[in-house]
C-alpha atoms as a PDB file:
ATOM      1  CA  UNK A   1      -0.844 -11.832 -10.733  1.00  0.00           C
ATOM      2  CA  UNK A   2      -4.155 -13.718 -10.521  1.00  0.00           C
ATOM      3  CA  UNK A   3      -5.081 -11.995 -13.481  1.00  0.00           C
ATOM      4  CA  UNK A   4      -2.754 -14.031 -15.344  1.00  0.00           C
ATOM      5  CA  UNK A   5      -3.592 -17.597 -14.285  1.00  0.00           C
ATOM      6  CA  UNK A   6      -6.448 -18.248 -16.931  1.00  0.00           C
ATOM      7  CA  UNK A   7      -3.496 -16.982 -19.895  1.00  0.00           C
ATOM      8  CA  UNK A   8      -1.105 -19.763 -18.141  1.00  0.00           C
ATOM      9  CA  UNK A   9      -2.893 -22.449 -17.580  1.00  0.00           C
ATOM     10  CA  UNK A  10      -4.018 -22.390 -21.398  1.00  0.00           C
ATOM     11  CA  UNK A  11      -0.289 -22.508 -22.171  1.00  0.00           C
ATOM     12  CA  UNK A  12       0.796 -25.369 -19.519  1.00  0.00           C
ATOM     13  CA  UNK A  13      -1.022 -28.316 -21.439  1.00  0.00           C
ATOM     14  CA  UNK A  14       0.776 -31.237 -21.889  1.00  0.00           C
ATOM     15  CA  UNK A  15      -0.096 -31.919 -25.209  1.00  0.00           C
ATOM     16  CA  UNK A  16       0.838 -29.643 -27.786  1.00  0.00           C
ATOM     17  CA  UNK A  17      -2.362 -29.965 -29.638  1.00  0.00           C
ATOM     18  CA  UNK A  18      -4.268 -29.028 -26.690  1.00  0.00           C
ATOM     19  CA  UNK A  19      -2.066 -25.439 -26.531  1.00  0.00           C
ATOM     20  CA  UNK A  20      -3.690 -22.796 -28.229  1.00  0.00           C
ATOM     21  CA  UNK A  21      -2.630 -20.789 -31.126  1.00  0.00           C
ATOM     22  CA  UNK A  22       0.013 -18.222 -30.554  1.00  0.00           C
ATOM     23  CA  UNK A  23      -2.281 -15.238 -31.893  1.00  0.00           C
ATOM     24  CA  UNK A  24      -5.123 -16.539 -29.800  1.00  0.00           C
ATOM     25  CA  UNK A  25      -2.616 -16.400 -26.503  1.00  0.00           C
ATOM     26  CA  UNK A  26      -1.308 -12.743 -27.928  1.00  0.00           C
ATOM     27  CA  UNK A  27      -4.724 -11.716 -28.024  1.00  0.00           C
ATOM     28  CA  UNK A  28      -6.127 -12.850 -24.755  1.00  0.00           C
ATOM     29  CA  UNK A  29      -2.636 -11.267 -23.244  1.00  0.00           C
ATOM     30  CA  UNK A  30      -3.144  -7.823 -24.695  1.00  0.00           C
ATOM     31  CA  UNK A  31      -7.057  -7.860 -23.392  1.00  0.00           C
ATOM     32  CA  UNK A  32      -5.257  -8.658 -19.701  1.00  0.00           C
ATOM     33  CA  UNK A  33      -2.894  -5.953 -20.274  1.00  0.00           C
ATOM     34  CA  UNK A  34      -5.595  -3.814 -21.049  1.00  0.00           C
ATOM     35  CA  UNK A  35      -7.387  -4.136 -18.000  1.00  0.00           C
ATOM     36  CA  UNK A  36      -4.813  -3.130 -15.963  1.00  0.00           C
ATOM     37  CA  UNK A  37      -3.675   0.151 -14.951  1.00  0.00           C
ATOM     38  CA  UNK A  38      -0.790   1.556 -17.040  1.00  0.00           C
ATOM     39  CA  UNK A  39       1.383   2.025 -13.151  1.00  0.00           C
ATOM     40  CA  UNK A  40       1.240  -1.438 -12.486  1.00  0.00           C
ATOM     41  CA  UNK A  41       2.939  -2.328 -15.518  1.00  0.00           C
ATOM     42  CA  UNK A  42       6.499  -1.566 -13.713  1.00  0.00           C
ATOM     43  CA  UNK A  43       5.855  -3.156 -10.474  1.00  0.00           C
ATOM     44  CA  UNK A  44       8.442  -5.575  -9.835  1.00  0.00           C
ATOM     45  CA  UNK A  45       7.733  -9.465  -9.876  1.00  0.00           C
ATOM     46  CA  UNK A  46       8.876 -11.618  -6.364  1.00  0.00           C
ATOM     47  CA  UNK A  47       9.795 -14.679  -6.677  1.00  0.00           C
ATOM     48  CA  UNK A  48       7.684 -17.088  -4.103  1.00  0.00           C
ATOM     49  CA  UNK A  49      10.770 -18.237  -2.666  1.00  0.00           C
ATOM     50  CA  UNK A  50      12.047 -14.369  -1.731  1.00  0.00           C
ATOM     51  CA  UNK A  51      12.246 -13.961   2.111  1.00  0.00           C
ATOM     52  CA  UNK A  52       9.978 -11.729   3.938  1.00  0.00           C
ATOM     53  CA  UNK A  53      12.589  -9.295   4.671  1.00  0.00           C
ATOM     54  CA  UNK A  54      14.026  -9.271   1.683  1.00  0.00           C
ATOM     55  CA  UNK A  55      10.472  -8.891  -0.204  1.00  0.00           C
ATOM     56  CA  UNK A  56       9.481  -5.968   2.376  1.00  0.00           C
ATOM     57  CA  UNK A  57      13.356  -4.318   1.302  1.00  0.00           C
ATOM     58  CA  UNK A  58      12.857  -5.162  -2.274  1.00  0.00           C
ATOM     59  CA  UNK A  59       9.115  -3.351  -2.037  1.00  0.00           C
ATOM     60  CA  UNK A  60      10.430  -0.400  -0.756  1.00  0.00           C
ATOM     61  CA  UNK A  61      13.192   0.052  -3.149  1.00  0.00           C
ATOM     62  CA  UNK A  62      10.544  -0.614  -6.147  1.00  0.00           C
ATOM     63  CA  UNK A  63       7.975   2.010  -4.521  1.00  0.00           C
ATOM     64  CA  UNK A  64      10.466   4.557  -3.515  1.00  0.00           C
ATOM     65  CA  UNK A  65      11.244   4.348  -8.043  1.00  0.00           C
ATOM     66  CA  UNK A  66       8.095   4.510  -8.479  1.00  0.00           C
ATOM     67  CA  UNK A  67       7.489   7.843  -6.616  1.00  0.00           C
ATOM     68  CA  UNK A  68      11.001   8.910  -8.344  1.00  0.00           C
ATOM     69  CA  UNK A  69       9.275   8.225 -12.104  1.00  0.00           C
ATOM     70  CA  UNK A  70       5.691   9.873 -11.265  1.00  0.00           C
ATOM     71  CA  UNK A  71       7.500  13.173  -9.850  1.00  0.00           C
ATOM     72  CA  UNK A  72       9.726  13.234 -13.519  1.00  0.00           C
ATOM     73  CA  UNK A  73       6.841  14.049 -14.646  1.00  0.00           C
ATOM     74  CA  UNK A  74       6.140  17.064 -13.223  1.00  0.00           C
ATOM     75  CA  UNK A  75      10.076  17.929 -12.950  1.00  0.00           C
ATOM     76  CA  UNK A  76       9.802  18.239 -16.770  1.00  0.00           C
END
């Protein structure tokens, strides 16, 4: 999620003058999504504070749906 730190820390500023726009942010957030590849847009998000074990579990679960929603499309 690194790719998203620039788009954040533009919207964290303390001072609301000092936020940009809301187009501007819109536009630089469609660029990032963009760049990415369409699969990763389902990946799950962790919270930091998830346990190792229950982030390895969780990982699994999200990759074995993965694998479930790429062979739909051949099922079809």
């Amino acid at each position: 999620m690194q790719f998203m730190t620039p788009l954040i820390e533009r919207m964290k500023q303390l001072q609301p003058q000092d936020r940009p726009p809301a187009e501007d942010l819109l536009a630089q957030w469609e660029r990032i999504r963009n760049s990415q590849p369409k699969n990763s847009y389902r990946w799950r998000l962790s919270p930091k504070s998830e346990p190792a074990i229950g982030r390895m579990l969780n990982d699994t679960v999200a990759v074995a749906w993965e694998g479930i929603n790429h062979l739909k499309k051949y099922v079809k």
